[in-house]
N, C-alpha and C. Protein backbone atom coordinates (compact mmCIF):
# COMPACT_ATOMS: atom_id res chain seq x y z
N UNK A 1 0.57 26.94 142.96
CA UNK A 1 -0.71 26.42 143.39
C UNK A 1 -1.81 27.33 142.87
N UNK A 2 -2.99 26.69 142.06
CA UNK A 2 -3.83 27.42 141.69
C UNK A 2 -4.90 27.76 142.76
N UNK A 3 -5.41 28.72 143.31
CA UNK A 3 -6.21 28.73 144.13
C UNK A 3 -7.69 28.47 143.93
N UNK A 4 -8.34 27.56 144.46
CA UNK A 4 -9.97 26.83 144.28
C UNK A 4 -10.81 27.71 144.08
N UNK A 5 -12.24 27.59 143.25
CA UNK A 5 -12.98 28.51 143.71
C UNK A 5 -13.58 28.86 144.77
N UNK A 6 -13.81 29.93 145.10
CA UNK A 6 -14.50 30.29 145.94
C UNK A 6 -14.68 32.10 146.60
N UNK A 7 -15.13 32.19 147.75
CA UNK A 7 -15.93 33.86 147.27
C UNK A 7 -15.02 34.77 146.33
N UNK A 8 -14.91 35.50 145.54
CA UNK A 8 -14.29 36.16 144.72
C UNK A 8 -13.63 35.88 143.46
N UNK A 9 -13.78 34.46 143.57
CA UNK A 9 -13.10 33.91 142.33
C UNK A 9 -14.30 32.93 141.52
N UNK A 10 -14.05 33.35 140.13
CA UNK A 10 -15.09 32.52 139.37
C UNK A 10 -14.79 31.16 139.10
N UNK A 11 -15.80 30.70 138.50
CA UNK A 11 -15.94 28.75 138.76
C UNK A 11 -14.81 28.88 137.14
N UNK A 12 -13.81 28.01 138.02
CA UNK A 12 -12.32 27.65 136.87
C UNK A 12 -11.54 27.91 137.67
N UNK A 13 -11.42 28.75 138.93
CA UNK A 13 -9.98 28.91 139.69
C UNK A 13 -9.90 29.95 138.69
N UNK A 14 -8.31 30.33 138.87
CA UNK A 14 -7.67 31.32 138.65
C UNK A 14 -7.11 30.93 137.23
N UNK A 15 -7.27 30.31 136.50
CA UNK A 15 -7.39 30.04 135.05
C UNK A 15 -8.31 30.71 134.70
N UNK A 16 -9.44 31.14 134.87
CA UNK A 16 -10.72 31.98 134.43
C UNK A 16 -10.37 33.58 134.70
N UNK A 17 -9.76 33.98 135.48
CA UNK A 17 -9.18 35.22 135.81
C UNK A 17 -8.22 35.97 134.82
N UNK A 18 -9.26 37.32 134.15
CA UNK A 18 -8.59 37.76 133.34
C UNK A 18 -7.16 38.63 133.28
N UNK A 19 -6.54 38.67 131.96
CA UNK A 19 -5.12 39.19 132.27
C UNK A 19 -4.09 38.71 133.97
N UNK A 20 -3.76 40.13 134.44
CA UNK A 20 -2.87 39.68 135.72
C UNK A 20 -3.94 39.96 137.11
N UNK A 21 -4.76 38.82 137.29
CA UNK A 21 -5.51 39.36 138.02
C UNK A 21 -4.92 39.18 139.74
N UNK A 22 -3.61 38.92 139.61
CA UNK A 22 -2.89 38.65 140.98
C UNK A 22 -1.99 39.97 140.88
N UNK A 23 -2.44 41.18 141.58
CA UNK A 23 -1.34 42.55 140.94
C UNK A 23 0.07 42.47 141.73
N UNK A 24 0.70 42.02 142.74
CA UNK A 24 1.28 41.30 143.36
C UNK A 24 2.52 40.34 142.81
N UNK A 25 2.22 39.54 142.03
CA UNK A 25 3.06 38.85 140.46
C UNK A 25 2.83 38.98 139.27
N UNK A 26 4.75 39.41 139.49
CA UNK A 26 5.03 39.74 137.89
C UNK A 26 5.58 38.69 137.55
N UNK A 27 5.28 38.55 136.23
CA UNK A 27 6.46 37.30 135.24
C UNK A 27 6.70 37.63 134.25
N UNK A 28 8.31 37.50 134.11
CA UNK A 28 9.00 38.47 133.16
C UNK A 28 8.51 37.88 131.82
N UNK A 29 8.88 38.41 130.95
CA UNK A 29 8.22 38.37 129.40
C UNK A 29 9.36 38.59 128.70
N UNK A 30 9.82 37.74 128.22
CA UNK A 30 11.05 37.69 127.27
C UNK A 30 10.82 37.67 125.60
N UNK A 31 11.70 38.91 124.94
CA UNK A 31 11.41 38.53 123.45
C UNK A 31 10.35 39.63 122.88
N UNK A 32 9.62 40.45 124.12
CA UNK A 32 9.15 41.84 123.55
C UNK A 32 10.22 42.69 123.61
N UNK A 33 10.11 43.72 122.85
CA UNK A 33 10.94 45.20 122.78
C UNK A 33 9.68 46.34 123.33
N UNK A 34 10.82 46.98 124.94
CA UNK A 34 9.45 47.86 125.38
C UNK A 34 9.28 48.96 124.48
N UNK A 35 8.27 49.82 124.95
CA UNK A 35 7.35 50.61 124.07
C UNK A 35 8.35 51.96 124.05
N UNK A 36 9.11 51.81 124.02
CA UNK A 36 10.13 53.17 123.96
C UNK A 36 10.53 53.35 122.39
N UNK A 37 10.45 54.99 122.53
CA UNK A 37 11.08 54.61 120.79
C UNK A 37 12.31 55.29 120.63
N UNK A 38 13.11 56.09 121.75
CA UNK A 38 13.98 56.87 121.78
C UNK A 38 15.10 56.37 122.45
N UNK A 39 16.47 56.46 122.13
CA UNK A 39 17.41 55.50 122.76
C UNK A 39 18.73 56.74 122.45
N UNK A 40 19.41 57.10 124.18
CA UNK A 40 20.23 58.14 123.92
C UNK A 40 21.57 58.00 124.71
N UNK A 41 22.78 57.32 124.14
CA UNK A 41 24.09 56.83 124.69
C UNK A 41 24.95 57.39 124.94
N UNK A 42 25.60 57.56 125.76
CA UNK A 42 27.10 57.77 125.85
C UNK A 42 28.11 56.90 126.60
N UNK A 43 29.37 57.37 126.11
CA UNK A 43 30.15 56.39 126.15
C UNK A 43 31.88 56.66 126.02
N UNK A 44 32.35 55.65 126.37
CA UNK A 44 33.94 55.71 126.10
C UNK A 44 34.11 55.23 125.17
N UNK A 45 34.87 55.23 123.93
CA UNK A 45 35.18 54.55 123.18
C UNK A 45 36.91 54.15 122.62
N UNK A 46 37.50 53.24 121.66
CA UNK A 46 38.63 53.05 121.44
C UNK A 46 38.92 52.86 120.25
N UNK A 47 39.96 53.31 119.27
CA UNK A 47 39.68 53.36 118.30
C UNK A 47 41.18 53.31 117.60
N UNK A 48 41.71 52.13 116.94
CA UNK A 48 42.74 52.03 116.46
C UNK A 48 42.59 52.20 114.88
N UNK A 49 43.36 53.49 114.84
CA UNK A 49 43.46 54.31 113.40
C UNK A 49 45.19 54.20 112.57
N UNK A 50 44.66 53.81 111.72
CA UNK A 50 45.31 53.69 110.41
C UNK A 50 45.97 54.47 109.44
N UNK A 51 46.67 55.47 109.96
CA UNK A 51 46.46 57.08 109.15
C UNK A 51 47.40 56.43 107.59
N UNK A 52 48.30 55.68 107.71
CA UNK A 52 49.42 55.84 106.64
C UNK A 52 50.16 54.26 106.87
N UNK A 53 50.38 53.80 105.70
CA UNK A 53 51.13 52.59 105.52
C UNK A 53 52.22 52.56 106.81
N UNK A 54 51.84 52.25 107.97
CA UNK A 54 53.54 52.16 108.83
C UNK A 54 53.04 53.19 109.37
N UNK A 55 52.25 53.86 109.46
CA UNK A 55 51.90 55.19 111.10
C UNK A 55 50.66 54.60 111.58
N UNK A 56 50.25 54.28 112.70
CA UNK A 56 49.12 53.74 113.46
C UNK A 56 48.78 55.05 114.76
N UNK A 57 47.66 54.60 114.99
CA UNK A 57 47.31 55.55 116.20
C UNK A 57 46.34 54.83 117.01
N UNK A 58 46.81 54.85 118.37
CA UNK A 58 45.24 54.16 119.45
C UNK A 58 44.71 55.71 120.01
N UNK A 59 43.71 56.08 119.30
CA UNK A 59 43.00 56.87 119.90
C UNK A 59 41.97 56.57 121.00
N UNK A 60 41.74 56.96 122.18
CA UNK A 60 40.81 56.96 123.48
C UNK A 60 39.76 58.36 123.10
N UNK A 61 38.71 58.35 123.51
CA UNK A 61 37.60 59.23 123.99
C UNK A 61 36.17 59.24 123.99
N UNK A 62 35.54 59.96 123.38
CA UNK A 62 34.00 59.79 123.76
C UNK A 62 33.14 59.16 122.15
N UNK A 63 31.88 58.67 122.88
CA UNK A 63 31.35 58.04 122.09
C UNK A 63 29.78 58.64 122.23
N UNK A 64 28.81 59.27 121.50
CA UNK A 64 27.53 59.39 121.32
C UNK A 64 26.65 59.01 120.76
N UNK A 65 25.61 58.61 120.30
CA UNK A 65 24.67 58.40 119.82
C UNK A 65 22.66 58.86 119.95
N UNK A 66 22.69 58.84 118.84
CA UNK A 66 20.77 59.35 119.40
C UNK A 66 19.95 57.86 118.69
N UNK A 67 19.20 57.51 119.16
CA UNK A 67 18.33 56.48 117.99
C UNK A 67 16.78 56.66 117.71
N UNK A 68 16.47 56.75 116.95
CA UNK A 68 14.79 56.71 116.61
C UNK A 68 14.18 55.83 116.25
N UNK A 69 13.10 54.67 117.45
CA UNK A 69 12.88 53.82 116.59
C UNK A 69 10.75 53.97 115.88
N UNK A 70 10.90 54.32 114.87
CA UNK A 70 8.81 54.54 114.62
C UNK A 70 8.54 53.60 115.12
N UNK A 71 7.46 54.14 115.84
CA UNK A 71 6.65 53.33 116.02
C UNK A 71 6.82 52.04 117.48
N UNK A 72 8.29 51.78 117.92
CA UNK A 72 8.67 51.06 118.60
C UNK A 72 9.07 50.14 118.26
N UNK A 73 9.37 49.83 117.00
CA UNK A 73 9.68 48.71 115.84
C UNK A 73 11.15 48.23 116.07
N UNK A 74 11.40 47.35 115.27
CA UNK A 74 12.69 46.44 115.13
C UNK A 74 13.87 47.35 114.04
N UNK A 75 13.38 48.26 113.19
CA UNK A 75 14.45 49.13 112.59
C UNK A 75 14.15 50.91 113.10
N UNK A 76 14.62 51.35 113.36
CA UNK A 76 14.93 52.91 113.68
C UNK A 76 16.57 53.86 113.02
N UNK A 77 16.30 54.87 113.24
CA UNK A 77 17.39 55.93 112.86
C UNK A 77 18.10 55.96 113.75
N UNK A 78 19.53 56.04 113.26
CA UNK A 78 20.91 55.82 114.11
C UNK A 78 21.42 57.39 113.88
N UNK A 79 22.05 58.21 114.81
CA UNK A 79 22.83 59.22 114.53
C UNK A 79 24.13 59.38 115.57
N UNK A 80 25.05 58.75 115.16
CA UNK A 80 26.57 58.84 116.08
C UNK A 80 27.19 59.93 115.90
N UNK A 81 27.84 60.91 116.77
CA UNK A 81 29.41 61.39 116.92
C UNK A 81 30.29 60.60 117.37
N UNK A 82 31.49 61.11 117.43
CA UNK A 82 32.64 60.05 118.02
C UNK A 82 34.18 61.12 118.30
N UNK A 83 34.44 61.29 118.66
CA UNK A 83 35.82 61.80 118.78
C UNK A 83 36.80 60.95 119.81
N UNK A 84 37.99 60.84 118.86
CA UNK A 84 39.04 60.42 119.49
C UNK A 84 40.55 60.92 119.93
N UNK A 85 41.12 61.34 121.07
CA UNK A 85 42.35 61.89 120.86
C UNK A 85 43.81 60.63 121.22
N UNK A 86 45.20 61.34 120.42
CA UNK A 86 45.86 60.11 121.09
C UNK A 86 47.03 61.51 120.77
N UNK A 87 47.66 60.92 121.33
CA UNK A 87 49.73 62.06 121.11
C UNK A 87 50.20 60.99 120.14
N UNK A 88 51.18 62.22 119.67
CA UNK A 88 51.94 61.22 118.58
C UNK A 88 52.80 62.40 118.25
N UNK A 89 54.02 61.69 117.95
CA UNK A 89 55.12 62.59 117.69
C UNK A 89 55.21 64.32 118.58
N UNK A 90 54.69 63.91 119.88
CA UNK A 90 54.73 65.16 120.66
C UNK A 90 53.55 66.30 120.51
N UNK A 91 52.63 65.56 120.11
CA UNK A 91 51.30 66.87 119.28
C UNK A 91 50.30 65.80 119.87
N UNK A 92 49.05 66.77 120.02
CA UNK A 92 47.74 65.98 120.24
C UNK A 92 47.19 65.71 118.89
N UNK A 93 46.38 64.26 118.34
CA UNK A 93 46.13 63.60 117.48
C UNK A 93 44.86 63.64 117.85
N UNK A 94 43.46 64.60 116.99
CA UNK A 94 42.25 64.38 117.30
C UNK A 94 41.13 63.83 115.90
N UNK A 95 40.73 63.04 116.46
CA UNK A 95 39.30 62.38 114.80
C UNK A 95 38.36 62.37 115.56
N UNK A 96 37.61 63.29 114.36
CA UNK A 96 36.01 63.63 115.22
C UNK A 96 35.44 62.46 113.74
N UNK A 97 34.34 62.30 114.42
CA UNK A 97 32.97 61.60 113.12
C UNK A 97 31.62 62.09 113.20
N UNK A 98 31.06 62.36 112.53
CA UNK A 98 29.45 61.96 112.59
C UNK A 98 28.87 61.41 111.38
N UNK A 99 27.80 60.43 111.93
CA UNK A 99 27.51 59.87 110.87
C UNK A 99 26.11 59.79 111.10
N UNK A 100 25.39 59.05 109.86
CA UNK A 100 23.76 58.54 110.16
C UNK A 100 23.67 57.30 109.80
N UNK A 101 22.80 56.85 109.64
CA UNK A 101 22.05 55.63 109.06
C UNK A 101 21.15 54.62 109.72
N UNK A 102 20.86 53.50 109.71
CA UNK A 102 19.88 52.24 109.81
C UNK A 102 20.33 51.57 110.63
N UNK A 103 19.23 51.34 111.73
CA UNK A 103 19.88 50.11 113.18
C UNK A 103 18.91 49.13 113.09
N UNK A 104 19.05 48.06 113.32
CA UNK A 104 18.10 46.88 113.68
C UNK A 104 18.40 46.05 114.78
N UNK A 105 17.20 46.22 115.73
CA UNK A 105 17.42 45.47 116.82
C UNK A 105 16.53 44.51 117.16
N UNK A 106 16.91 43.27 117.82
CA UNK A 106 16.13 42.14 118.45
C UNK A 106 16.07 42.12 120.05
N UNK A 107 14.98 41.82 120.66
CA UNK A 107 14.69 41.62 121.67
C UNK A 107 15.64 40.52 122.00
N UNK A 108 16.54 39.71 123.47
CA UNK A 108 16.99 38.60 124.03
C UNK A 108 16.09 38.94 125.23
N UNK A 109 16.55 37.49 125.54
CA UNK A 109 16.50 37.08 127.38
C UNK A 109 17.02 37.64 128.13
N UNK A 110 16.79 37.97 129.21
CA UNK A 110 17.10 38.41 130.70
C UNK A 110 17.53 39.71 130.73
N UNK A 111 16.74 40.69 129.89
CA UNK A 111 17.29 41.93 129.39
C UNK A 111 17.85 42.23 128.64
N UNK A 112 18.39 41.56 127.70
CA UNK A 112 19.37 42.16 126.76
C UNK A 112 18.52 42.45 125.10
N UNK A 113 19.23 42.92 124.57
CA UNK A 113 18.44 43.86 123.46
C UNK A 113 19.98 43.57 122.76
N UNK A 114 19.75 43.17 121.53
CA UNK A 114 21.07 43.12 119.96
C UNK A 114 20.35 43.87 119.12
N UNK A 115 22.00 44.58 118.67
CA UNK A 115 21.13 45.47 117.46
C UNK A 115 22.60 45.75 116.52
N UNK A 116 22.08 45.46 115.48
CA UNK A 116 23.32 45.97 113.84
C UNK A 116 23.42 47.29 113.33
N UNK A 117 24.00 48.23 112.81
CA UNK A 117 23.58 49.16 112.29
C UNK A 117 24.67 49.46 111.31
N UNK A 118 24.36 50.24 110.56
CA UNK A 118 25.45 50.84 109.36
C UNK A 118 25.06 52.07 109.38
N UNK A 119 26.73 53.23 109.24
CA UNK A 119 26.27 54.80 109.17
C UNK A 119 27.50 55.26 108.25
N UNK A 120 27.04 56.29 107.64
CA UNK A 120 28.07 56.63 106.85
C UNK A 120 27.63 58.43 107.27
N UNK A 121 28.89 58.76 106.55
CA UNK A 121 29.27 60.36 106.92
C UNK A 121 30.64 61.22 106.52
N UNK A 122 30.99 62.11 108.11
CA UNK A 122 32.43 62.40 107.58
C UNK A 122 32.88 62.03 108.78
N UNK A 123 34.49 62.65 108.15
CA UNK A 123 35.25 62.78 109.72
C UNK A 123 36.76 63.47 109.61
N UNK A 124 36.98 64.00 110.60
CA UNK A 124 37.85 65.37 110.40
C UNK A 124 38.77 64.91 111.20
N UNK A 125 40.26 65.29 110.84
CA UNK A 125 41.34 64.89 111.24
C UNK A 125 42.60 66.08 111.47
N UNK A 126 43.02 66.37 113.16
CA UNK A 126 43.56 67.53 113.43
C UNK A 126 44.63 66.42 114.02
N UNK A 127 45.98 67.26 113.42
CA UNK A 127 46.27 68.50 113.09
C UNK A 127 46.47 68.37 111.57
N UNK A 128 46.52 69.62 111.32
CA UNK A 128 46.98 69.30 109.50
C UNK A 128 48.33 68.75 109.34
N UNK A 129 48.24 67.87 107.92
CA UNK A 129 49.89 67.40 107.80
C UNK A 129 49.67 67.51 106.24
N UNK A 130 51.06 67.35 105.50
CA UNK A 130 51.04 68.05 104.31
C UNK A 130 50.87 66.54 103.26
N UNK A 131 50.03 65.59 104.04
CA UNK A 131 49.62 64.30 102.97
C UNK A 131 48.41 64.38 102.93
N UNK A 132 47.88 65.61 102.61
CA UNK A 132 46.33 65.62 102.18
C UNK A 132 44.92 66.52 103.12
N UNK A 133 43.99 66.20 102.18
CA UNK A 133 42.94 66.98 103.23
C UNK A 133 42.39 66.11 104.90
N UNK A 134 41.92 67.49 105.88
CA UNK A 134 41.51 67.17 106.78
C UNK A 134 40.31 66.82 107.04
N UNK A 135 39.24 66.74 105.99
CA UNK A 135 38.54 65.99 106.10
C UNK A 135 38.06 65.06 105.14
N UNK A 136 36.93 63.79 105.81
CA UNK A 136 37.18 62.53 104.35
C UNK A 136 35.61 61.88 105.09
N UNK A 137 35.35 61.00 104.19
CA UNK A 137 33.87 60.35 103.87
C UNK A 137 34.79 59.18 104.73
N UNK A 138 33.50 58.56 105.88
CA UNK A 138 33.43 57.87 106.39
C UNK A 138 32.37 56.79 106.83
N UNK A 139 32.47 55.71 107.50
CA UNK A 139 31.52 54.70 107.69
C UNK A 139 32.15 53.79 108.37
N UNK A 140 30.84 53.09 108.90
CA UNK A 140 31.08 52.19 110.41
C UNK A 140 29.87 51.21 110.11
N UNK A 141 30.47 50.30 110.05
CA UNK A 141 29.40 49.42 110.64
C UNK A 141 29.46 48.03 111.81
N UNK A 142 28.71 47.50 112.23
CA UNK A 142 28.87 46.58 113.42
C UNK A 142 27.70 46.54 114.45
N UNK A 143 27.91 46.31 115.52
CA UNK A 143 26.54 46.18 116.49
C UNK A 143 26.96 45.86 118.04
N UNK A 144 26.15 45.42 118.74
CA UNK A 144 26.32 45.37 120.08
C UNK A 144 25.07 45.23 120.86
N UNK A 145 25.41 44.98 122.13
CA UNK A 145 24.46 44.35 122.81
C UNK A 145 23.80 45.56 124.03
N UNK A 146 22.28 45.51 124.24
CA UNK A 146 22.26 46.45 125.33
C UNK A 146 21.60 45.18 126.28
N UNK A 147 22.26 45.66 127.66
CA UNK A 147 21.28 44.89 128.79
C UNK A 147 21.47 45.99 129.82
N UNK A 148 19.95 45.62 130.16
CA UNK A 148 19.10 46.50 131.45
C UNK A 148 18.92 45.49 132.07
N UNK A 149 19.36 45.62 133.54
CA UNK A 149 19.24 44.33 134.80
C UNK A 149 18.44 44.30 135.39
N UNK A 150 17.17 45.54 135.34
CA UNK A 150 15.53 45.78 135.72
C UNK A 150 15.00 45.79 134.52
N UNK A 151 15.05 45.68 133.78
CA UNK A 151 14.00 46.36 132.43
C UNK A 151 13.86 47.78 132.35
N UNK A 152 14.53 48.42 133.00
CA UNK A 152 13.85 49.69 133.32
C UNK A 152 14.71 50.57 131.75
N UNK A 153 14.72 51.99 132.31
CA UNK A 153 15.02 53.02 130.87
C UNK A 153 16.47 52.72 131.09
N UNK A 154 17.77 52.31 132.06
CA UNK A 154 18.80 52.73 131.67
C UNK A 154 19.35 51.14 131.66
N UNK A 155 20.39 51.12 130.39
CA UNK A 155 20.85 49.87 130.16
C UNK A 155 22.16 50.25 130.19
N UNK A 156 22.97 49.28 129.62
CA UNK A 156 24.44 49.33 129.60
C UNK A 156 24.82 48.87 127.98
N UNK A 157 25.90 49.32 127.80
CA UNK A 157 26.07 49.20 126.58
C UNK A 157 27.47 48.27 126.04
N UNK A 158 27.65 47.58 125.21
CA UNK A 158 29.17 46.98 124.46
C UNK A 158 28.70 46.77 123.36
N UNK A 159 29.61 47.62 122.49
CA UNK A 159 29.50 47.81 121.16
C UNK A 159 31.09 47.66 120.46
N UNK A 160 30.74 46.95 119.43
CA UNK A 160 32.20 47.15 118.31
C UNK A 160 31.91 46.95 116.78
N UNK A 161 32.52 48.11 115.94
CA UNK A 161 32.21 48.43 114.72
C UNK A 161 33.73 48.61 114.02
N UNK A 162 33.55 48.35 112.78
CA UNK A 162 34.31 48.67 111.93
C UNK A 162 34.64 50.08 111.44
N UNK A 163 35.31 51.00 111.58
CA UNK A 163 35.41 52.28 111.16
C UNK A 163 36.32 52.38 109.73
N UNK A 164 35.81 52.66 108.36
CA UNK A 164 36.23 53.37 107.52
C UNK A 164 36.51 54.82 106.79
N UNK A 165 37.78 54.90 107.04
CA UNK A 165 37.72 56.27 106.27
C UNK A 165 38.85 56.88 104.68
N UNK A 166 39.17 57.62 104.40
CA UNK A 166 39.97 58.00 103.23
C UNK A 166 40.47 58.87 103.80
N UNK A 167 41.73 59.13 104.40
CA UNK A 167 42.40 60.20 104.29
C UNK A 167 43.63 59.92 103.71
N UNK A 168 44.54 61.48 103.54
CA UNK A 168 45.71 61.33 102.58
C UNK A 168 45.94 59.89 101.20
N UNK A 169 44.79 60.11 100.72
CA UNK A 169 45.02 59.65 99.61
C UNK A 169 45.09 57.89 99.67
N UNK A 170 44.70 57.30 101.02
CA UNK A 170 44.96 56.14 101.22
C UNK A 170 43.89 55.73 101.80
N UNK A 171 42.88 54.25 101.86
CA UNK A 171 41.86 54.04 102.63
C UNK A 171 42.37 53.41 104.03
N UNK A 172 41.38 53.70 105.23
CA UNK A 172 41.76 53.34 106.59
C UNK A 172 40.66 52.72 107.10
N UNK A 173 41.16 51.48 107.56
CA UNK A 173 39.93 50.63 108.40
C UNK A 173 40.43 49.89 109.73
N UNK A 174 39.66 50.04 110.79
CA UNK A 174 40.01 50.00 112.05
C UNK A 174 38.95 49.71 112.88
N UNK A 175 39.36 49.24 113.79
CA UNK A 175 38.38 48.36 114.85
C UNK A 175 37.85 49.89 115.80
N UNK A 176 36.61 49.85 116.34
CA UNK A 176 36.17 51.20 117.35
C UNK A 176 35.47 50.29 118.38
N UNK A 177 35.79 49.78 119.52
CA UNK A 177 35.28 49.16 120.79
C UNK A 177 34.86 51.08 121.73
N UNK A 178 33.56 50.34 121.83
CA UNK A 178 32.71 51.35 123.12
C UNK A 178 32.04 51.16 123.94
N UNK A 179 31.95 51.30 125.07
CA UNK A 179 30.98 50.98 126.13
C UNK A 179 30.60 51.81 127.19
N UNK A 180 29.55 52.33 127.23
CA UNK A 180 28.79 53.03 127.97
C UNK A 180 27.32 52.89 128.74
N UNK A 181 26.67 53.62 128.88
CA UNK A 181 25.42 54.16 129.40
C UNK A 181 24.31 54.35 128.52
N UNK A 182 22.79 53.49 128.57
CA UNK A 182 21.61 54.06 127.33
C UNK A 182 20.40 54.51 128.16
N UNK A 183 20.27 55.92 127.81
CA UNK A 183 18.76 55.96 128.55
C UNK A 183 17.88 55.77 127.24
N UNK A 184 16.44 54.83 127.74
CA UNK A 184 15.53 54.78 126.62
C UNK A 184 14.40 55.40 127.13
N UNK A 185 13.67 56.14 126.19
CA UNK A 185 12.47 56.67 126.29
C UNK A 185 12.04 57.14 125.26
């Protein structure tokens, strides 16, 4: 109901009333990206590795990230770590990563935020075994969704990327599912 004119309100009703002149109601706004330009995750992640024709590994552990976006814009700087441990043959099995590169994200409905990114880098592989070096050039790419259930700075995260790497002389590509925690600011 628009309210009529009268004392305090100018001739048009509350159609003439600039911006939110009711401070009282909010109405959500779907399809902006807020004014934050800093976005800082953590997370669990999963990561089925490929070491050797016929040896596999499900590595479990942590997942990081920093993001920079100028300006508050739709592309910003991505910077991930990642480490994963799993047992295998009676020994702990650990792959660390870090990488950089390019994210692009879109505003959705009812909180949610999509975003793509590609990073390339390295990534180091303990323990030593005698099929090559322990460390190798790596890259990920893929995307995921953030939703915040207030709008506010902390969202939630589900992400899944492709992980490539080269070790022992053979290329390895593998699925990395993560989901965690984003504070933005």
């Amino acid at each position: 109901m628009i309210p009529a004119p009268g004392p305090g309100l100018p001739a048009g009703g509350a159609a003439a009333l600039p911006g939110n002149a009711f401070p009282g109601v909010h109405q959500p706004v779907y399809g902006v990206l807020q004014d934050l330009n800093f976005q800082i995750y953590g997370g669990f992640t999963y990561l089925r590795f490929y070491e050797l024709p016929g040896i596999t590994g499900n590595l479990a552990g942590l997942n990081t990230s920093l993001v920079y976006y100028p300006r508050a814009g739709h592309w910003g700087a991505d910077g991930e770590f990642a480490v994963g441990f799993a047992s295998q043959n009676g020994s702990t099995t650990t792959l660390g990563m870090g990488m950089g590169g390019g994210r692009f994200r879109l505003a959705a409905a009812r909180g949610f935020e999509v975003w793509a990114h590609a990073l390339a880098g390295g990534a180091h592989f303990v323990p030593k075994t005698p099929y090559g070096s322990e460390t190798a050039f790596a890259f990920e790419a893929g995307g995921g969704a953030d939703w915040s259930p207030r709008g506010g700075p902390i969202a939630f995260r589900a992400q899944g990327d492709v992980l490539g790497t080269y070790f022992f002389g053979t290329h390895q590509y593998g699925p990395k599912i993560s989901v965690g925690v984003v504070y933005k600011f």
